[in-house]
Every structure is written in structure tokens, then in C-alpha cells.
Protein backbone atom coordinates (compact mmCIF):
# COMPACT_ATOMS: atom_id res chain seq x y z
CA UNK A 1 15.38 -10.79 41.37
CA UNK A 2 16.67 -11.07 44.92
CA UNK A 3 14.56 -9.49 47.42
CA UNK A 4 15.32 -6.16 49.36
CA UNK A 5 17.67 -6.56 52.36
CA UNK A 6 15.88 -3.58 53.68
CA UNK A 7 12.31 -2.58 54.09
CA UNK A 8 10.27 0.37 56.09
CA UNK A 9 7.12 -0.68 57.60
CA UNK A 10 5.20 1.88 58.67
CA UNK A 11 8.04 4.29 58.97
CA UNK A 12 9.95 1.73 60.70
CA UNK A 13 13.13 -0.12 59.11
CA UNK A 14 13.29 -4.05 59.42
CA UNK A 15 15.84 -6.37 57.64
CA UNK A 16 15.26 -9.18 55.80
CA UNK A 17 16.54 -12.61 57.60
CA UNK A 18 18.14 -13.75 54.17
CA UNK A 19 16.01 -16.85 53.85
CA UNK A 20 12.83 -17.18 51.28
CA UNK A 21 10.47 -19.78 52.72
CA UNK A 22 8.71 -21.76 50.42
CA UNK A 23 5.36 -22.06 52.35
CA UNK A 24 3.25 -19.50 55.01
CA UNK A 25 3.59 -22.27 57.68
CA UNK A 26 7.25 -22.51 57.24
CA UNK A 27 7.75 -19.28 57.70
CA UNK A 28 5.30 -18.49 60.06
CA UNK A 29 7.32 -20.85 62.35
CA UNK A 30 10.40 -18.87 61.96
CA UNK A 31 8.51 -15.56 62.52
CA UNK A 32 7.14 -17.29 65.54
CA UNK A 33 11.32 -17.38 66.67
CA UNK A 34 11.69 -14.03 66.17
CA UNK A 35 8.70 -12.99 67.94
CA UNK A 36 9.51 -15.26 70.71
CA UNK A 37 13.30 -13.80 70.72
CA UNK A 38 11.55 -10.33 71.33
CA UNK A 39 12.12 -9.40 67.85
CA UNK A 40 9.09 -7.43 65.67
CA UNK A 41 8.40 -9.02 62.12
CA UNK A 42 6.75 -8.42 59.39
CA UNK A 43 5.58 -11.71 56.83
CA UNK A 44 5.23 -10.72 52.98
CA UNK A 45 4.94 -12.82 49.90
CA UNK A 46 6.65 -12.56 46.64
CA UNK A 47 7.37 -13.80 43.68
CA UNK A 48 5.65 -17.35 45.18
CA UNK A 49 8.09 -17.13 48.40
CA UNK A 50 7.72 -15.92 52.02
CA UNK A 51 10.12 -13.43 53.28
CA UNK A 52 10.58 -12.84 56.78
CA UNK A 53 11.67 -9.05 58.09
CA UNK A 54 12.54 -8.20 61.71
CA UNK A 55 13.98 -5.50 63.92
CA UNK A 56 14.46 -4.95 67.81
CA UNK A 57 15.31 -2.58 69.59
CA UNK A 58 17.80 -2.40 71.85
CA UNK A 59 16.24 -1.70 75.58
CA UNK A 60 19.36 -1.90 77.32
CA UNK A 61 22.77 -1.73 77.01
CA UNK A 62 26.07 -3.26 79.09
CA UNK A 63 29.39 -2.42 78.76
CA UNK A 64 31.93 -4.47 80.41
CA UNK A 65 35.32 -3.20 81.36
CA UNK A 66 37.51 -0.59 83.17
CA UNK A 67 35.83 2.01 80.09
CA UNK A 68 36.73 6.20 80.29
CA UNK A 69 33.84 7.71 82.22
CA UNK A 70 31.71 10.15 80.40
CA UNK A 71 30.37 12.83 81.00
CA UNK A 72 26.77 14.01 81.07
CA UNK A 73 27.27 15.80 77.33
CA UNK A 74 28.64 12.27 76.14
CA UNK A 75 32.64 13.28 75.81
CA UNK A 76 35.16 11.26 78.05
CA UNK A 77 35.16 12.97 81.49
């Protein structure tokens, strides 16, 4: 069976990076990535694989462009 795309940890939702590792250390390097990338991860084992999960947050945004301003209740100004 294909593992779960999605998975809460702890309340929190993290997505599965679509690879199954076929050792800790391998994927333990790739988690390392992530973490490195500012991502959060979680590391499980099944079925004899490793599965990787992230999620980040987004702690800033930029928008580009001649955009509508807004106003403070979030409709176009």
C-alpha cells in the first residue's frame, strides 16, 4: 500500500515528500535538507521504508506588481 500523502503530527499537518528511503541514514540526509531549508520534518518507518514528512510555514510574504490596494478589512480599497 502506498503511504499517506498527508499526516498530522501533533495537531499539525505535514506532507509526505513522495520518496520512501530505503535506509535511516538515507533519509536522515534528506531530512537534514529540509531542516536546513527551514522546513519541520517528521522521520517514520513503514512497511521496511523511511518516509520523510515536512511543512513550513510561511513567515513572510511578497507580492510583486502594480496590485489593487486593500483595505484594512481585506476587500480592494
Amino acid at each position: 500500500m502506498a503511504p499517506q500523502d498527508v499526516r498530522f503530527f501533533e495537531g499539525r499537518k505535514f506532507m509526505w515528500d513522495g520518496e520512501a528511503y530505503p535506509s535511516r541514514d538515507a533519509a536522515e540526509a534528506k531530512r537534514k535538507e529540509y531542516t536546513d531549508n527551514r522546513f519541520e520534518t517528521q522521520l517514520i518507518e513503514e512497511d521496511g521504508a523511511f518516509l520523510v514528512y515536512t511543512r513550513r510555514v510561511v513567515t513572510e510574504v511578497v507580492v510583486e506588481g502594480d496590485g489593487l490596494p486593500i483595505a484594512g478589512d481585506g476587500r480592494p480599497a
